[in-house]
Protein backbone atom coordinates (compact mmCIF):
# COMPACT_ATOMS: atom_id res chain seq x y z
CA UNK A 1 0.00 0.00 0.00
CA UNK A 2 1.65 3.14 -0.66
CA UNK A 3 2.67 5.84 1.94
CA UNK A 4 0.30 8.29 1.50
CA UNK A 5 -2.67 6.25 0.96
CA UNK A 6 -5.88 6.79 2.81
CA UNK A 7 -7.87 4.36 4.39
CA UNK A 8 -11.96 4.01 4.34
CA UNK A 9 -13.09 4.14 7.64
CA UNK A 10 -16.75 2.19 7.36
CA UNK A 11 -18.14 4.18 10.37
CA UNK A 12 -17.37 7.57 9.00
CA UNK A 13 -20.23 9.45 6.97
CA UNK A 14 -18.89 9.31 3.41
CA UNK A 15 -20.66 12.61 1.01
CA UNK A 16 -20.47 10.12 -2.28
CA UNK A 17 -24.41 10.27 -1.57
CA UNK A 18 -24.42 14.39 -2.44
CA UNK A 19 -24.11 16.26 -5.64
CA UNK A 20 -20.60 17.51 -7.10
CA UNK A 21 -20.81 21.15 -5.29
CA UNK A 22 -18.21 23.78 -7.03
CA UNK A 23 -16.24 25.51 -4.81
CA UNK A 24 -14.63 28.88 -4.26
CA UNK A 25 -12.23 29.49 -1.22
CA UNK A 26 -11.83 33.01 -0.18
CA UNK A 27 -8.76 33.99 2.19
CA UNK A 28 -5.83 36.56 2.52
CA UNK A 29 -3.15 34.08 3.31
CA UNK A 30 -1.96 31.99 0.72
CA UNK A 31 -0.93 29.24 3.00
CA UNK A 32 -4.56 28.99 4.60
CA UNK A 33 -6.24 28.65 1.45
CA UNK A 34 -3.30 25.69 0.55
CA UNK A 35 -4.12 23.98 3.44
CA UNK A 36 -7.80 24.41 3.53
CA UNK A 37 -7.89 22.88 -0.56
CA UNK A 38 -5.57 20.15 0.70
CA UNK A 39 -8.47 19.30 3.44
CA UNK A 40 -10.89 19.54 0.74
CA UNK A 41 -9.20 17.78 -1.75
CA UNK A 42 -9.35 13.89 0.53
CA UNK A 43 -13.91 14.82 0.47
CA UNK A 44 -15.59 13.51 -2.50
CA UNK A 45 -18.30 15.17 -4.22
CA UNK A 46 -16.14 18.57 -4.29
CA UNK A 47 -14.77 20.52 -7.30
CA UNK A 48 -12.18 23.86 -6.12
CA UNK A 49 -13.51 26.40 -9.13
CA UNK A 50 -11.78 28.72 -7.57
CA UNK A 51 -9.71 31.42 -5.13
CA UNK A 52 -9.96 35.01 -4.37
CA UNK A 53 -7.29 36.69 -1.48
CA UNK A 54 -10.61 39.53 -0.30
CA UNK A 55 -13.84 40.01 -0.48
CA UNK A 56 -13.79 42.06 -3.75
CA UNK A 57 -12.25 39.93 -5.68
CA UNK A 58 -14.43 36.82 -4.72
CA UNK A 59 -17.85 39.16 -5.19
CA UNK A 60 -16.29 39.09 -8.28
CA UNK A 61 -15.71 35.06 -8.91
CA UNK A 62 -19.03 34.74 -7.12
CA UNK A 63 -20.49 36.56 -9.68
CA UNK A 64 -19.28 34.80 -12.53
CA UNK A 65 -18.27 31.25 -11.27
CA UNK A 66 -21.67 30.65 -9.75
CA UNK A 67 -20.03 28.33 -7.10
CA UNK A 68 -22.37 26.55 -5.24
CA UNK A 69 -20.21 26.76 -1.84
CA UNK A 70 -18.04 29.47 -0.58
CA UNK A 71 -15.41 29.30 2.45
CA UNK A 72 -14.95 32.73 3.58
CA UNK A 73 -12.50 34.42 6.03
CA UNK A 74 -14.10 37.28 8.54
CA UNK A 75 -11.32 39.15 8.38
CA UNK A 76 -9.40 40.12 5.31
CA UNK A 77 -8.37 43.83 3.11
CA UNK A 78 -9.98 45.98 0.71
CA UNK A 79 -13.06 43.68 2.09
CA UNK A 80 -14.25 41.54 4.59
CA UNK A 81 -16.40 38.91 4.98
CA UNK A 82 -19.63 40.42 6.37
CA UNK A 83 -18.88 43.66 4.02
CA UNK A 84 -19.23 40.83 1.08
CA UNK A 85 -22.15 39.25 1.94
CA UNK A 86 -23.84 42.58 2.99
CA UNK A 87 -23.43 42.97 -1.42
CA UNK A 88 -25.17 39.33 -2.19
CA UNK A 89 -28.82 40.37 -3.21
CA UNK A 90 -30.06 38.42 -6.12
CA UNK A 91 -29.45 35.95 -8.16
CA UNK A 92 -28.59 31.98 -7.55
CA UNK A 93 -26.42 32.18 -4.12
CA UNK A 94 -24.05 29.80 -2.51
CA UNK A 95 -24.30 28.39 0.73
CA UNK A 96 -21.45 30.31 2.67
CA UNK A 97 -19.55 28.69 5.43
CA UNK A 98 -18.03 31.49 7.51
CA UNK A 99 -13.90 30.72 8.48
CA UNK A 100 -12.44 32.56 11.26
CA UNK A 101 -10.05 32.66 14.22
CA UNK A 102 -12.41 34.03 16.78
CA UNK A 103 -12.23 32.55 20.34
CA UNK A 104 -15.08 30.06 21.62
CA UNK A 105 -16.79 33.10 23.36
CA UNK A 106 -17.34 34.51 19.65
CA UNK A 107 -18.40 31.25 18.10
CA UNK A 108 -21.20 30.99 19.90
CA UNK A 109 -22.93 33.87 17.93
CA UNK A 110 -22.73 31.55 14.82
CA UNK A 111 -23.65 28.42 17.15
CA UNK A 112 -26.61 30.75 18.23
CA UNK A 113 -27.88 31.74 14.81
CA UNK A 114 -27.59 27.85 13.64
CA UNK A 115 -25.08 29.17 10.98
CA UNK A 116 -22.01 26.91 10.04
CA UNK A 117 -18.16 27.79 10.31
CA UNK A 118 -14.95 26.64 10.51
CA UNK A 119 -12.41 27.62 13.42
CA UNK A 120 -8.72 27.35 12.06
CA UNK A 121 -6.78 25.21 12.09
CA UNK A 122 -9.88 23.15 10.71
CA UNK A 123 -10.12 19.89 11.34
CA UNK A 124 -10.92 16.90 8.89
CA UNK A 125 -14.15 15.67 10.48
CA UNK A 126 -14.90 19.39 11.41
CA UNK A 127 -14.67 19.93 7.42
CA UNK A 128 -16.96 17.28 6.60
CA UNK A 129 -19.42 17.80 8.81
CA UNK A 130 -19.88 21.39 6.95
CA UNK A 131 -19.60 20.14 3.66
CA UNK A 132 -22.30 17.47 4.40
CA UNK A 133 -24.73 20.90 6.11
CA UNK A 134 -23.80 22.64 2.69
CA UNK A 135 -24.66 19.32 0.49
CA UNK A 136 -28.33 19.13 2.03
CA UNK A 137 -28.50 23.24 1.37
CA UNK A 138 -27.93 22.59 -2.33
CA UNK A 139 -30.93 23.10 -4.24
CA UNK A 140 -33.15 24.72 -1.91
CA UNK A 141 -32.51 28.81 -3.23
CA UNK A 142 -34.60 29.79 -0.19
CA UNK A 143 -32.67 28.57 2.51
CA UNK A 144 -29.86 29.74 0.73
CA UNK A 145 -30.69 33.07 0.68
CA UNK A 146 -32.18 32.81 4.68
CA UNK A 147 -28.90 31.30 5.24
CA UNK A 148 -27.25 34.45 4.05
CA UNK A 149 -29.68 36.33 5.72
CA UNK A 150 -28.69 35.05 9.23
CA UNK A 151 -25.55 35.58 8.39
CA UNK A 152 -25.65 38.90 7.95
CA UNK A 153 -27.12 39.51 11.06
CA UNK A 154 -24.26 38.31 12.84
CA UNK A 155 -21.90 40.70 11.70
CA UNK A 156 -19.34 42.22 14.60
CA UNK A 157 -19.99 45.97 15.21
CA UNK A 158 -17.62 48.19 12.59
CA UNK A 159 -17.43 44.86 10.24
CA UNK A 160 -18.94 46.49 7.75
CA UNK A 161 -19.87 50.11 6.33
CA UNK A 162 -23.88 49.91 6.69
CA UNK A 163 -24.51 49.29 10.30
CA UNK A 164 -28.11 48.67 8.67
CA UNK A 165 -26.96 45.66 7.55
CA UNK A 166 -30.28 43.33 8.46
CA UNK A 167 -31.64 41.59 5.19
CA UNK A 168 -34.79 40.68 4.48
CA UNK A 169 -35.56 37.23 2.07
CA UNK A 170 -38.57 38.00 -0.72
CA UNK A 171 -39.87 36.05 -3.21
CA UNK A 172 -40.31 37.08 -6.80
CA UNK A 173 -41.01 34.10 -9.30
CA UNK A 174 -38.25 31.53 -8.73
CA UNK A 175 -35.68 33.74 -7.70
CA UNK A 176 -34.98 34.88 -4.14
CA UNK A 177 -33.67 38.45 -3.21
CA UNK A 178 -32.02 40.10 0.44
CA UNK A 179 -33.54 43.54 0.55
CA UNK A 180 -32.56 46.00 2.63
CA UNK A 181 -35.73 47.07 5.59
CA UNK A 182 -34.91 50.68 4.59
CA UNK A 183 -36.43 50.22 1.22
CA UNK A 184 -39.20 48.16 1.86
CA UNK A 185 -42.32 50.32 2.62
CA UNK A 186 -45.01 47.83 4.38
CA UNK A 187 -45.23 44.05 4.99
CA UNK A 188 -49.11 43.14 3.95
CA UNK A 189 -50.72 40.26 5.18
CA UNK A 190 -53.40 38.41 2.85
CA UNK A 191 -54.75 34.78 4.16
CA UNK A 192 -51.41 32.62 4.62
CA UNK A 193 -49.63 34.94 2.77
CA UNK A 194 -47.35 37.92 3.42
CA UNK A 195 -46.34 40.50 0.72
CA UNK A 196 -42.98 42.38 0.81
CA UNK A 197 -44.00 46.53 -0.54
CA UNK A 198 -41.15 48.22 -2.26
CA UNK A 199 -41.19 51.03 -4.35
CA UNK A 200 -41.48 49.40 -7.70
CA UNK A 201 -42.50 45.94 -6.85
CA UNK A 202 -43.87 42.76 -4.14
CA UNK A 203 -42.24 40.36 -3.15
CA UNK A 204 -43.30 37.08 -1.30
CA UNK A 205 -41.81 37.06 2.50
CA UNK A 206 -40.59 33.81 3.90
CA UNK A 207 -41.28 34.54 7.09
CA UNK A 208 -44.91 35.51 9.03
CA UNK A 209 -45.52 39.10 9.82
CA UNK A 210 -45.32 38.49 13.39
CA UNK A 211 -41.50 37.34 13.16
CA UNK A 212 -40.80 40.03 10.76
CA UNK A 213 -42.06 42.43 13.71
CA UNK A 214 -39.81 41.07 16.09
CA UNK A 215 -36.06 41.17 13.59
CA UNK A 216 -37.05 44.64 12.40
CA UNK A 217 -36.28 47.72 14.53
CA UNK A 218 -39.29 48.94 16.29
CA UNK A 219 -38.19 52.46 15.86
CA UNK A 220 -38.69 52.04 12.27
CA UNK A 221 -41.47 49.49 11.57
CA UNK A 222 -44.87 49.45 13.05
CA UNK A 223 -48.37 47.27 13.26
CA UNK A 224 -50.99 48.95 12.28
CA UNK A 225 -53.33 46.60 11.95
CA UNK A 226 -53.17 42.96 12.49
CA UNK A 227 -52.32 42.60 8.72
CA UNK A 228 -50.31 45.22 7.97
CA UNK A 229 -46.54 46.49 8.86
CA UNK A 230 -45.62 49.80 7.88
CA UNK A 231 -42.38 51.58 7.62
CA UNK A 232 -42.52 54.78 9.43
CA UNK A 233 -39.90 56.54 7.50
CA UNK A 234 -42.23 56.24 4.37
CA UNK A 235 -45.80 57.53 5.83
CA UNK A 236 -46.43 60.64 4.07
CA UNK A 237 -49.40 61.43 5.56
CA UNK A 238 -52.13 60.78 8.06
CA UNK A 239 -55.63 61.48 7.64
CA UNK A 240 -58.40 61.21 10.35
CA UNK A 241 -60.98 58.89 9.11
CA UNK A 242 -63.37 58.66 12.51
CA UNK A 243 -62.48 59.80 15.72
CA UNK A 244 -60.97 55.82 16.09
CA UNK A 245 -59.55 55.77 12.77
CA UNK A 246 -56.83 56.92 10.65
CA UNK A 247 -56.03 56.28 6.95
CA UNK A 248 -51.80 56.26 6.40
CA UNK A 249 -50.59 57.52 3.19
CA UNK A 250 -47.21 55.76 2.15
CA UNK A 251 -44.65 57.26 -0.55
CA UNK A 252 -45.53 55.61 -3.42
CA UNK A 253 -49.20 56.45 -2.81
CA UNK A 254 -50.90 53.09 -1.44
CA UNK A 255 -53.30 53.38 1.89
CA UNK A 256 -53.53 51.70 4.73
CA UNK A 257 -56.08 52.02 7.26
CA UNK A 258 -54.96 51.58 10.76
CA UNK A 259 -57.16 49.25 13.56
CA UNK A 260 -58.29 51.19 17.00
CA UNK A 261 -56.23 49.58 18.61
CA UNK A 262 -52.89 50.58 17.08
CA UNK A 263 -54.43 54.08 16.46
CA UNK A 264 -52.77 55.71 19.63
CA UNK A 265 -49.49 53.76 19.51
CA UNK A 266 -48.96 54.99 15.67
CA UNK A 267 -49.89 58.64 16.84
CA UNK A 268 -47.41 58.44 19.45
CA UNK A 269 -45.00 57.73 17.50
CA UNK A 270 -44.99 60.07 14.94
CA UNK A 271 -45.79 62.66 17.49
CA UNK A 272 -49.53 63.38 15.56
């Protein structure tokens, strides 16, 4: 048997079972990325499509490679990891497995927010283990792009340029976008449904209305009615209807009348 010749072990988990996933490995030090391919290189079902040494330049391979799996490093120049992923919005996405030096105490966040990652040095089973979490991702764009999401919501104060860096997953045919809460101008409720209302267009929301109230700032968003979630910023105008009701004007011109009982609270806030 020669040297350098690996062994099966029967009662490890083998990823034969999952689909070739193409691969792009994003980190500033040229010996990290060696060893991390090397790792990668003894797992089956993987193809290495590609490198980038910062955030910029893997946007970039993103982009164009379409790799369905991307290790990233938190920390690198020009651009960092979080400051990358806070420029995914459309489009097929890859399932992103965050790599990082952070002590224990910070990799609980990512624990916390059932998002994957790899402490260096990585270890072989470690590695597989994430590769297998990013195999069953594969082929499902919408927990791809919640994936991302959750990411993004993890990001370390400072990490990245937009401190408003919260995402929120819509809907629109089969493709699934991250939009920013700042230009979304309502969540609307209709039977099992909830509809994402931007400027030019809806999108379907992934989530109920009553967990988009609790992710999105209260000091921006607010129920108005048991159906409806309006962004304050974008009321432009607030007309008495009864002496219990109000009718709320939004900047692209669509109404929304709000219930009695949220009547006072919405007054309140915008000092009315």
């Amino acid at each position: 048997m020669p040297v350098n010749a690996t062994v099966a072990d029967p009662d490890r988990p083998s990823t034969a079972s999952l689909p070739v996933l193409r691969v792009l490995v994003v980190d500033d030090e040229p010996i990290a990325r060696k060893v991390l391919r090397q790792e990668l290189d003894c797992l089956e079902g993987l193809e290495v499509v590609g490198e980038a040494d910062n955030g910029e330049a893997a946007l970039l391979q993103i982009n164009g490679l379409k790799p369905d799996l991307v290790f990233l490093d938190i920390q690198m120049p020009v651009m960092g990891g979080f400051e990358l992923l806070s420029h995914l919005a459309s489009g097929p996405m890859p399932a992103i497995i965050m790599v990082t030096a952070f002590d224990q105490h910070a990799i609980r966040a990512f624990e916390a927010g059932a998002i994957d990652y790899l402490l260096k040095p990585v270890s072989q089973p470690r590695l597989q283990q994430a590769v297998e979490r990013a195999g069953r991702l594969h082929g499902n764009p919408r927990a791809l792009a919640e994936n991302i999401a959750q990411l993004q919501q993890l990001a370390p104060p400072g990490s990245v340029p937009d401190a408003r860096l919260r995402k929120i997953v819509g809907k629109a045919g089969n493709e699934y976008f991250l939009l920013s809460p700042d230009e979304v101008l309502a969540f609307q409720a209709s039977t099992d449904l909830v509809w994402i209302i931007t400027a030019k267009k809806r999108y379907l929301a992934t989530q109920s209305l009553k967990i988009l109230e609790e992710r999105l700032s209260a000091d921006s968003f607010r129920r108005i009615h048991r159906n409806a979630l309006v962004n304050l910023n974008q009321i432009r105008k607030m007309s008495i209807l009864t002496s219990q009701r109000w009718l709320i004007t939004l900047s692209n011109g669509q109404e929304f009348i709000v219930s009695k009982r949220q009547a006072r609270n919405v007054r309140d806030v915008l000092h009315w």
